[in-house]
Protein backbone atom coordinates (compact mmCIF):
# COMPACT_ATOMS: atom_id res chain seq x y z
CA UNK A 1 -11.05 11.12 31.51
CA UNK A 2 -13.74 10.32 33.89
CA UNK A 3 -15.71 7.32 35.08
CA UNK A 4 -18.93 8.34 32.66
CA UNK A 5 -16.29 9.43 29.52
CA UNK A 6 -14.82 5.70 30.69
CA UNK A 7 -18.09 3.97 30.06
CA UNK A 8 -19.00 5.74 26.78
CA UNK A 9 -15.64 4.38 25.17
CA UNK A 10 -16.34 0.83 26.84
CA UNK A 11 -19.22 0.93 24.81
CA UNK A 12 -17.98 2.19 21.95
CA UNK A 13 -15.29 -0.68 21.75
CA UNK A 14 -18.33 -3.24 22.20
CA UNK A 15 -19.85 -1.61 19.21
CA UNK A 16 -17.32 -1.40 17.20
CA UNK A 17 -16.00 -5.35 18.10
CA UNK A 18 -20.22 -6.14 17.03
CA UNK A 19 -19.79 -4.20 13.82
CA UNK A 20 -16.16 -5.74 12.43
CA UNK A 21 -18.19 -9.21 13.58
CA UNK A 22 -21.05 -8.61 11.10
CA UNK A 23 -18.43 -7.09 8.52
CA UNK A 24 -16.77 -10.62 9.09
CA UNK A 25 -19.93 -12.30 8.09
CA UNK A 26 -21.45 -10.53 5.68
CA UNK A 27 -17.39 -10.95 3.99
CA UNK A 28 -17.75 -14.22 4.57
CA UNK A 29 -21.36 -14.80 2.83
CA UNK A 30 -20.76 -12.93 0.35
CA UNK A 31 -17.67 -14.36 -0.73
CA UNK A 32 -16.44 -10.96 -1.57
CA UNK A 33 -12.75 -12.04 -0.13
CA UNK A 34 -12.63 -13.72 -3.53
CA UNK A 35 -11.63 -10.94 -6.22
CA UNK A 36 -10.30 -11.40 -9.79
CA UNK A 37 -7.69 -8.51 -9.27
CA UNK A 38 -6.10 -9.58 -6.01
CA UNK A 39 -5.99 -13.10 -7.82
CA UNK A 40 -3.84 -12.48 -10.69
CA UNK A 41 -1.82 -8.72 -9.40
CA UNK A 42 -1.15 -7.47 -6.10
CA UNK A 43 -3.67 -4.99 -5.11
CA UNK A 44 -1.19 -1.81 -4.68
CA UNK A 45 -0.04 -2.72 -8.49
CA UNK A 46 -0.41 1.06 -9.79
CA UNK A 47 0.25 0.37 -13.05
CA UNK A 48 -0.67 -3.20 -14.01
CA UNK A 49 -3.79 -2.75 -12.01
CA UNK A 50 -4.89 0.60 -11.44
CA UNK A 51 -3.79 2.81 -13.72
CA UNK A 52 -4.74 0.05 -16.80
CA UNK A 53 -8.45 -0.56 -15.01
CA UNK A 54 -9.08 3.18 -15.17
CA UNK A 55 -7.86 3.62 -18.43
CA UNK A 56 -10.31 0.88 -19.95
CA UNK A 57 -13.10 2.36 -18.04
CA UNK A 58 -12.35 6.50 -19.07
CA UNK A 59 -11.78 5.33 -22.28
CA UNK A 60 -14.94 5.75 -24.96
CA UNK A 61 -13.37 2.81 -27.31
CA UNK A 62 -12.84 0.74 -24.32
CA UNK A 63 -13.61 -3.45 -24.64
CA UNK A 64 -17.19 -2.48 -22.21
CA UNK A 65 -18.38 -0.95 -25.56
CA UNK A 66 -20.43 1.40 -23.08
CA UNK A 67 -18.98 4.45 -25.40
CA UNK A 68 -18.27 7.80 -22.97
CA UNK A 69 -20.65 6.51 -20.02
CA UNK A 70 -17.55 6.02 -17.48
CA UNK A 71 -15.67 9.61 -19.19
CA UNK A 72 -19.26 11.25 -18.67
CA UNK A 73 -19.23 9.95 -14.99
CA UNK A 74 -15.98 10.53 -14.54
CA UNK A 75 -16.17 14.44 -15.13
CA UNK A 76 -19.31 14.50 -13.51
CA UNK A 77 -17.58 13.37 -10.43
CA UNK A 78 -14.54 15.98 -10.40
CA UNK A 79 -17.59 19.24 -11.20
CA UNK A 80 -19.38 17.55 -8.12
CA UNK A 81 -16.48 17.20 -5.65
CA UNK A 82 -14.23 19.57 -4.52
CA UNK A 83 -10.96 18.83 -5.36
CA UNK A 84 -7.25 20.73 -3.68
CA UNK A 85 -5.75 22.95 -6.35
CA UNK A 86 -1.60 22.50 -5.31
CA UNK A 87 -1.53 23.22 -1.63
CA UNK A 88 -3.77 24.89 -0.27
CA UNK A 89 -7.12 25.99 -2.13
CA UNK A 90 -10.50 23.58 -2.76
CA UNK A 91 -12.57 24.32 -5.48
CA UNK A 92 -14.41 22.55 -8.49
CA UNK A 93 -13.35 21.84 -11.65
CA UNK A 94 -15.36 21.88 -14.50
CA UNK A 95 -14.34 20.84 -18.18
CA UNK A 96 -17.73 19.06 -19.63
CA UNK A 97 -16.89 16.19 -21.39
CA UNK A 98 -20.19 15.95 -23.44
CA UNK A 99 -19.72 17.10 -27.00
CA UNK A 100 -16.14 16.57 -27.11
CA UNK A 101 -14.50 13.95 -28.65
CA UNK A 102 -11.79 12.39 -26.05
CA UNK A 103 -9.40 10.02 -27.15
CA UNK A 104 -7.55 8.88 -23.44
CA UNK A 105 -4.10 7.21 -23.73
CA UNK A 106 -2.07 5.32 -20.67
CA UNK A 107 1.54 4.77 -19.83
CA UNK A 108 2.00 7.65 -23.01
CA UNK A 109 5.45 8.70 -23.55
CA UNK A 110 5.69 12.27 -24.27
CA UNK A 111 9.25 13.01 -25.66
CA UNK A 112 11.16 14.69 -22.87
CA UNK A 113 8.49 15.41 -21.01
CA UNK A 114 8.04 12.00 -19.35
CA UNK A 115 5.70 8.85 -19.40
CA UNK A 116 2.01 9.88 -18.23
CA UNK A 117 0.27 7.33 -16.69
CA UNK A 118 -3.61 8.75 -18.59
CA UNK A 119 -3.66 11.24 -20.84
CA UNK A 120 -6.77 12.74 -22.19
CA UNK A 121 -6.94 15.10 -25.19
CA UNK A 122 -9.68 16.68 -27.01
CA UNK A 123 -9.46 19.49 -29.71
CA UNK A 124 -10.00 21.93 -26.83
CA UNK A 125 -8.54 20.33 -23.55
CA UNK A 126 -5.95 18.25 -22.07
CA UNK A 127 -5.59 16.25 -18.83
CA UNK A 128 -3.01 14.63 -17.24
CA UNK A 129 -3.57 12.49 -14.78
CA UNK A 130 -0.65 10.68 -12.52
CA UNK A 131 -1.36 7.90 -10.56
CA UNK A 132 0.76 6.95 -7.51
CA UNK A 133 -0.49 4.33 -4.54
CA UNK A 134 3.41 3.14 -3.18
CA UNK A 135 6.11 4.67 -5.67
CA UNK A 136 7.62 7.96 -5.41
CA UNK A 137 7.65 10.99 -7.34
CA UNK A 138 10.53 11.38 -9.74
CA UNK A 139 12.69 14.04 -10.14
CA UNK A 140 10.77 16.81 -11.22
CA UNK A 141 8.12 14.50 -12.83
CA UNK A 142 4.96 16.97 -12.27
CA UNK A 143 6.81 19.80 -13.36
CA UNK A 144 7.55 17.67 -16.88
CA UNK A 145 3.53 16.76 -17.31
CA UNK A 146 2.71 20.35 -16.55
CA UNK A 147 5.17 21.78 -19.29
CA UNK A 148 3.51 19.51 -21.82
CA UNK A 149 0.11 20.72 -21.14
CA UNK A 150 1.57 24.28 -21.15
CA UNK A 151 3.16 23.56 -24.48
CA UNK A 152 -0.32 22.52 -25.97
CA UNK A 153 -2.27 25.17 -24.77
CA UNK A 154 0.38 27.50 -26.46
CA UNK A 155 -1.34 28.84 -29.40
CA UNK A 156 -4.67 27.60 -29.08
CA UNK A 157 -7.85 29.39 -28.28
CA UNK A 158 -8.20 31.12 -25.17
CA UNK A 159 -10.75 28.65 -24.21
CA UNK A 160 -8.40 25.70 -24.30
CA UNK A 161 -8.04 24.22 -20.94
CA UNK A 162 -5.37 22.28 -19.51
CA UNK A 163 -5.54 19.99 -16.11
CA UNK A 164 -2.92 18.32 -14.13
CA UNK A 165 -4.66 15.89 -11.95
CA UNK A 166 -2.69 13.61 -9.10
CA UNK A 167 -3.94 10.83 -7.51
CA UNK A 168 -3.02 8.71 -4.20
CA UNK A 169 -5.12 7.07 -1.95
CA UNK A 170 -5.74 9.71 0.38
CA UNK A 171 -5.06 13.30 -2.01
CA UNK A 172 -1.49 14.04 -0.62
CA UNK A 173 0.34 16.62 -1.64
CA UNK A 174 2.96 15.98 -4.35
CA UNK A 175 6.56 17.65 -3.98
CA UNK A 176 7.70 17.48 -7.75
CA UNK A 177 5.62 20.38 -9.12
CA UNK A 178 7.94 23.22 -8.56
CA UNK A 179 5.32 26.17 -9.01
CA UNK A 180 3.43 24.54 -11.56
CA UNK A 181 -0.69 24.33 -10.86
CA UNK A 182 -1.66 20.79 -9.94
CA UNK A 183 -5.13 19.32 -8.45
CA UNK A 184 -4.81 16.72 -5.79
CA UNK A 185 -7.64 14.01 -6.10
CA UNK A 186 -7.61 10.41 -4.06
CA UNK A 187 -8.82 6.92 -4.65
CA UNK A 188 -10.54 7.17 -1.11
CA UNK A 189 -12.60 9.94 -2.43
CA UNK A 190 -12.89 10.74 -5.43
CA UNK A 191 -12.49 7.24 -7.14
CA UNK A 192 -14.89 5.58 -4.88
CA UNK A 193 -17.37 8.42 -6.32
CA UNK A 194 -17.12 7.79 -9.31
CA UNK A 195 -17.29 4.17 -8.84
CA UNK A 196 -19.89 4.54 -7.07
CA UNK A 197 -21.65 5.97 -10.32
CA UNK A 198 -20.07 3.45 -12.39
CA UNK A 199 -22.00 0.58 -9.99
CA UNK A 200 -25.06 2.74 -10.39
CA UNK A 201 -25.17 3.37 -13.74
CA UNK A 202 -24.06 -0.38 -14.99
CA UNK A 203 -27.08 -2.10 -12.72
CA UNK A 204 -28.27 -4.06 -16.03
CA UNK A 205 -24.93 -4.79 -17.35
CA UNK A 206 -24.13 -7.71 -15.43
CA UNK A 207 -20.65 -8.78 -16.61
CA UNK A 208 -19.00 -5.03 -16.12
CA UNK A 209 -21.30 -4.42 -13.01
CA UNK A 210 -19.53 -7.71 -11.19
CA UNK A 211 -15.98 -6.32 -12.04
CA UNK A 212 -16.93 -3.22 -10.76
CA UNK A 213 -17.74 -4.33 -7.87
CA UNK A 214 -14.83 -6.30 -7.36
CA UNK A 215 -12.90 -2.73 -8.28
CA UNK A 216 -14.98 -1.57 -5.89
CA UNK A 217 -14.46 -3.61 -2.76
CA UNK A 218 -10.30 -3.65 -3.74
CA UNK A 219 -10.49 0.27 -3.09
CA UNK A 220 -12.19 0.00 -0.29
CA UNK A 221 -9.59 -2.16 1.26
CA UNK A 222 -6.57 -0.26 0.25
CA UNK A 223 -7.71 2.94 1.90
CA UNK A 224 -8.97 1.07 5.03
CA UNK A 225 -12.69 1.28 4.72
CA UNK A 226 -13.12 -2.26 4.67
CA UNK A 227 -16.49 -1.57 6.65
CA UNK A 228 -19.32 -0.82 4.85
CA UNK A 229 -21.28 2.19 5.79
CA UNK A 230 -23.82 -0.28 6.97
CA UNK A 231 -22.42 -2.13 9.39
CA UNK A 232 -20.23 1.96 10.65
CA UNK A 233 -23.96 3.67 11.04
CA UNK A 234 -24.11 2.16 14.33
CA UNK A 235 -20.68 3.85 15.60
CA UNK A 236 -21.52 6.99 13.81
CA UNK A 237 -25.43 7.22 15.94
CA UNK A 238 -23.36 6.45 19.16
CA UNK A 239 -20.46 8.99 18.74
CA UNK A 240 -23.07 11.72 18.00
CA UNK A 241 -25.03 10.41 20.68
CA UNK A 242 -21.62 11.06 22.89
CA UNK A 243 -20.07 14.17 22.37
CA UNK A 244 -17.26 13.64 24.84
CA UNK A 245 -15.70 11.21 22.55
CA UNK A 246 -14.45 13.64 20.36
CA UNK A 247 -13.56 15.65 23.07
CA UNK A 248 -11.07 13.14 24.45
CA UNK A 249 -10.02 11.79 20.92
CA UNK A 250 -6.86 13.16 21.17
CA UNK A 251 -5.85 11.75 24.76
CA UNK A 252 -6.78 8.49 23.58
CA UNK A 253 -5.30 8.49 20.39
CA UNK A 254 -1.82 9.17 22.28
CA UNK A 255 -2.68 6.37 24.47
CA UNK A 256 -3.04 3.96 21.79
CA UNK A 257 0.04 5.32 20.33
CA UNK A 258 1.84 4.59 23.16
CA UNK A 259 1.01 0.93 23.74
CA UNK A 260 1.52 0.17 19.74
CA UNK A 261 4.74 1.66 20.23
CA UNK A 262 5.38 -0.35 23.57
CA UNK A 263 4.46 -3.61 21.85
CA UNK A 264 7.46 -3.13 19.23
CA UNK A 265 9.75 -2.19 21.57
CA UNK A 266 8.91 -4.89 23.44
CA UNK A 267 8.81 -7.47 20.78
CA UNK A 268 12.58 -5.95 19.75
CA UNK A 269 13.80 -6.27 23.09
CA UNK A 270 12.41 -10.26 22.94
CA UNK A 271 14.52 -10.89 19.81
CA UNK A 272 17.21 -9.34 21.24
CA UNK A 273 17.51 -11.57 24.18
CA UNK A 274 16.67 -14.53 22.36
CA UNK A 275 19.58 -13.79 20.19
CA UNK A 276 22.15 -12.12 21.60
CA UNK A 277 24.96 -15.09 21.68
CA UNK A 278 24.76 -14.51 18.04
CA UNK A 279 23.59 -11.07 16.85
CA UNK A 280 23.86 -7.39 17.69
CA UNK A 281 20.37 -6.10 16.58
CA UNK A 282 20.34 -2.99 15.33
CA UNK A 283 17.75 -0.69 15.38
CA UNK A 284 17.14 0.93 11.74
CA UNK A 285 15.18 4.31 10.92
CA UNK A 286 16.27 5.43 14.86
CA UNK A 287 13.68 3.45 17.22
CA UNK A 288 13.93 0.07 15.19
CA UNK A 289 10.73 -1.81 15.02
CA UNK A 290 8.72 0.90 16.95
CA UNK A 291 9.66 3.99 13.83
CA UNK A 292 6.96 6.23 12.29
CA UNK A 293 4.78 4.37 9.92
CA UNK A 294 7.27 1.60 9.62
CA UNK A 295 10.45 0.11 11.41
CA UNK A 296 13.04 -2.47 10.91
CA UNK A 297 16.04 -3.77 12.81
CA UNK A 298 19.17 -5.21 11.43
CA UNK A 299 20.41 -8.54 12.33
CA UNK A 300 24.47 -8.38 12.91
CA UNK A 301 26.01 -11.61 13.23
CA UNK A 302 28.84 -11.33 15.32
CA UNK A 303 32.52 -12.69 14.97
CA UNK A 304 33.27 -16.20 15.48
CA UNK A 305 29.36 -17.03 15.24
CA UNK A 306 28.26 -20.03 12.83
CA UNK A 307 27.58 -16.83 10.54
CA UNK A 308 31.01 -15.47 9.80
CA UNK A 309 31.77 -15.18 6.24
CA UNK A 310 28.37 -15.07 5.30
CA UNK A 311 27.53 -12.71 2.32
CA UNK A 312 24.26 -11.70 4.42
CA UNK A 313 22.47 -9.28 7.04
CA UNK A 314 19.31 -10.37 8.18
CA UNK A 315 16.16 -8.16 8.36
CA UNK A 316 13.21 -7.55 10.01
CA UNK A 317 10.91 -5.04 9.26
CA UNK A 318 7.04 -4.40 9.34
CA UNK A 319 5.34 -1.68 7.24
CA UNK A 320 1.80 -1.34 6.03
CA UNK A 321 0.85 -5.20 5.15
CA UNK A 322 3.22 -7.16 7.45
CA UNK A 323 5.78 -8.38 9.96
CA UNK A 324 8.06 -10.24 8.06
CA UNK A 325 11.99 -11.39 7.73
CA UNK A 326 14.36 -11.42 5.19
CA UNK A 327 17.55 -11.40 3.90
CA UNK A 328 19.94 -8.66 2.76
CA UNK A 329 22.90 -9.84 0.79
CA UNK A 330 26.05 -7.29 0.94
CA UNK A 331 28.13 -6.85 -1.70
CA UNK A 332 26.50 -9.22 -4.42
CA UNK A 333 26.08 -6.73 -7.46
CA UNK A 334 29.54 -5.68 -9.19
CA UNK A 335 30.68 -9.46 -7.39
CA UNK A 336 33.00 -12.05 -8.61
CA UNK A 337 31.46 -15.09 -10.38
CA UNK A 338 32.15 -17.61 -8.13
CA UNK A 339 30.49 -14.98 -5.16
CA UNK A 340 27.43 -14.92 -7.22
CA UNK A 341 27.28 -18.20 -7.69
CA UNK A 342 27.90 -19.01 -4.15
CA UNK A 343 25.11 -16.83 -3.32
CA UNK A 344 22.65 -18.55 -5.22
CA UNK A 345 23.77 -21.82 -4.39
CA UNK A 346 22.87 -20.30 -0.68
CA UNK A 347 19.45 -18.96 -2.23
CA UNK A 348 18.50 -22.81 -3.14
CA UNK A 349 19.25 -24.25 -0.31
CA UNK A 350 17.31 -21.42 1.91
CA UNK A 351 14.30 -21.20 -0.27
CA UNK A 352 14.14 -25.11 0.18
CA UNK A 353 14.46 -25.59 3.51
CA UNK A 354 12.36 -22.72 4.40
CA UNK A 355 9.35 -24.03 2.02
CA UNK A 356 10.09 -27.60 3.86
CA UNK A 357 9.64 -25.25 7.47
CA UNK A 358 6.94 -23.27 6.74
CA UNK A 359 4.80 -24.81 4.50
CA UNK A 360 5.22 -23.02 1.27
CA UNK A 361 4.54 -19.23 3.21
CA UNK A 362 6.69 -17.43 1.48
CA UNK A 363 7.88 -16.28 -2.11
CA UNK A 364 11.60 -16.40 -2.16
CA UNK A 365 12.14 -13.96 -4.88
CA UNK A 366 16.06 -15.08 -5.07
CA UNK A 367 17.62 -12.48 -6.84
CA UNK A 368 20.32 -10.19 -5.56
CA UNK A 369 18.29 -7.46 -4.60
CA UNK A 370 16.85 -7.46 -1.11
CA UNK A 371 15.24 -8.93 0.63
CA UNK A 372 15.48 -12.60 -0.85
CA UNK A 373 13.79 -15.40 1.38
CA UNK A 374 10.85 -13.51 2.64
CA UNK A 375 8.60 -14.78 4.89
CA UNK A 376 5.72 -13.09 6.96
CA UNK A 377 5.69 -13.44 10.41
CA UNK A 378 2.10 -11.51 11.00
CA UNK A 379 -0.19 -9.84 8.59
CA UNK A 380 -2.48 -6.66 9.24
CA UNK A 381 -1.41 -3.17 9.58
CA UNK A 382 1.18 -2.18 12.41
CA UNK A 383 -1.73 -1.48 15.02
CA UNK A 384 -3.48 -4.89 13.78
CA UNK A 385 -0.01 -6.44 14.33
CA UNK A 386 0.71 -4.56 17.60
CA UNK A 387 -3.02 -6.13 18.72
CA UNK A 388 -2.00 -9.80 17.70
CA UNK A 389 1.19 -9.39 19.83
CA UNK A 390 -0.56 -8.03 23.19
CA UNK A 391 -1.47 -11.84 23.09
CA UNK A 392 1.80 -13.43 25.03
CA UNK A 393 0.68 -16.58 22.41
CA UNK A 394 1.27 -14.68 19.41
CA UNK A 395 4.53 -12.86 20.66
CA UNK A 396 6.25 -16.15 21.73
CA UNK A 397 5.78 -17.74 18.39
CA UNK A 398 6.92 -14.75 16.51
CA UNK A 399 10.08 -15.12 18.32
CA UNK A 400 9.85 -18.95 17.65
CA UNK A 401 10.09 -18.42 14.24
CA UNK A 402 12.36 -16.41 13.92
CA UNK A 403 14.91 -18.15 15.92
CA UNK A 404 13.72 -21.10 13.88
CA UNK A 405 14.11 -19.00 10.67
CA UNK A 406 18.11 -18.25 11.61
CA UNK A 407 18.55 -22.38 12.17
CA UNK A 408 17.89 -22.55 8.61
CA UNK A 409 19.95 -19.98 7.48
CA UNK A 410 22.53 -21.56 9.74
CA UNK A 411 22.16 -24.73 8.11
CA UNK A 412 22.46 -23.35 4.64
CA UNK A 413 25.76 -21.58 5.01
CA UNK A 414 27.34 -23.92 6.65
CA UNK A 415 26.75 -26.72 3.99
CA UNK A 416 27.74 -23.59 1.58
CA UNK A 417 30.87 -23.61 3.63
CA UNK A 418 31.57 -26.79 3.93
CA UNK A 419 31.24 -27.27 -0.02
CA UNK A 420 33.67 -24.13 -0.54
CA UNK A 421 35.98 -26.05 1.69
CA UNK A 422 36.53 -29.42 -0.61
């Protein structure tokens, strides 16, 4: 890269630091931080959240009594927008929903077939529609929602038209299809379209236009375009003002690869050190903290530590929302009753002390599924994360509480122990 190449990304970053600033404030102003959804459901809830939203809005007998506006909008959206048929091939799909009545079903059980997550039918058309943000396919689940349709086109007209339709943030491909016909459609796409309509075409309807924008805003943030167009027009003028920026993209975005996964290597090694009278830390998914899209390292206490005996492994992993700890408890389900209740005798006494610690940061979730006792450590993405810990600051009191975290444990299973022992 040379020295002018050099300036033009200096500049950029200066840009793009002024634009998440205004972001920031506008956020702030606006009180748009504050959403109904986020306040009662988490906001990756695909079924609670998503997949019940949708269906009240697609649905013509829906409680916004706006009759097929949202349907109308809806198919509008998919003939307007190209949309990946399986693998490989874009086109436009078309199935006009005017003059045809729709009734549109959710979570709908279909014998053998499987549980769709929205289902509309019409005398002359059926589409399934399966919605999946964090969850994985099941076995052969596509292929099952596909048959179905088959099986009720079977014997109609000719002109009966079936649709398999599925939807992830950003329109991945799905591997539970086999070599039925599938369209791929994403919430960072396609459903901001057609919410985007939905805002439009609600202006006067103040109570549904507020929740939509609240919908709104929620998308937006789970497939990371938490800044507005209007605040990114000002990066988008200066990148097309500087070609040479997408000319060195690549370069840079192995250079920022690099020192994200420096920063978790270095942050493993740190733990390490810091524990290493106690624990072997082992590295989980191959490179520990510094994996893929998310890492994790096992804590292993070693023999004749304050730990022996303990029905626990501790972990700590990052992935897509946080750096946080936790514990794993071996061999609890299938366990004698005393071992059970041992373990949750160890659950109090953690969750206690650890609310006492750090201030009520953490849901302890004590059941015997991992991880019980979770608490966050940082917050952000891995490369917001990996920023945060370039500050020496942040890294040493990540470290500090973890090391204070593992006092606590330590505190817990020894009274545990010492209880067992009378």
């Amino acid at each position: 890269m040379n020295d002018e190449q050099q300036l033009a990304y200096v500049k950029l970053a200066g840009i793009t630091k002024e634009a998440l600033t205004r972001s920031e404030a506008h956020a702030k102003a606006t009180h748009e931080r504050f959403n109904v959804f986020t306040c009662l459901l988490k906001d990756d809830d695909e079924v609670r959240l998503h997949t019940r939203f949708i269906h009240c809005l697609l649905n013509p007998d829906g409680a916004h009594e706006c009759g097929t506006l949202f349907l109308d909008l809806f198919f509008q959206m998919l003939e307007e927008l190209e949309v990946v048929c399986g693998k490989d091939d874009e086109s436009r799909f078309f199935i006009p929903s005017e003059g045809r009545r729709w009734t549109v079903s959710k979570e709908t059980r279909r014998g053998d077939f499987g549980q769709i997550d929205l289902l509309l039918e019409s005398h002359d058309g059926s589409i399934a529609i399966e919605n999946k943000i964090n969850a994985r396919e099941q076995h052969k689940q596509l292929f099952g929602y596909s048959k179905y349709l088959e099986g009720r086109q079977n014997g109609q007209f000719t002109t009966f038209r079936i649709a398999l339709f599925y939807l992830t943030l950003d329109g991945k491909d799905g591997y539970s299809a086999g070599e039925s016909e599938y369209f791929r459609i994403s919430y960072k796409k396609h459903i901001l379209n057609w919410l985007d309509k939905c805002l439009l075409a609600s202006n006067q309807i103040i109570p549904i236009n507020q929740v939509l924008i609240q919908y709104h805003t929620l998308v937006r943030h789970l497939t990371k375009q938490n800044i507005s167009q209007e605040f990114m027009e000002p990066i988008n003028e200066f990148v097309r003002g500087n070609p040479d920026i997408l000319r060195v993209f690549k370069e840079i975005q192995n250079s920022v690869q690099f020192v994200v996964d420096a920063v978790w290597m270095n942050l493993q090694v740190a733990i390490e050190n810091d524990l290493k009278a106690e624990f072997e830390v082992v590295p989980k998914y191959g490179q520990g903290l510094a994996a893929g899209d998310d890492g994790a390292i096992i804590l292993e206490p070693l023999s004749k530590s304050d730990f022996t005996g303990a029905p626990f492994r501790i972990w700590i992993e990052r992935d897509k929302e946080c750096l946080g700890i936790g514990v794993c408890i071996d061999g609890i389900q299938g366990s004698s009753l005393p071992e059970i209740q041992s373990y949750r005798r160890f659950s109090s006494l953690q969750s206690d002390a650890l609310n006492l610690e750090f201030n009520h940061k953490f849901d302890p979730g004590a059941t015997h599924r991992f991880p019980f006792g979770w608490l966050n450590l940082l917050e952000g993405n891995p490369n917001e994360q990996a920023a945060e810990l370039l500050d020496d600051t942040t890294s040493r009191k990540v470290c500090s509480d973890v090391k204070k975290y593992i006092e606590l444990l330590k505190r817990a299973n020894l009274q545990i122990l010492a209880n067992e022992d009378r």
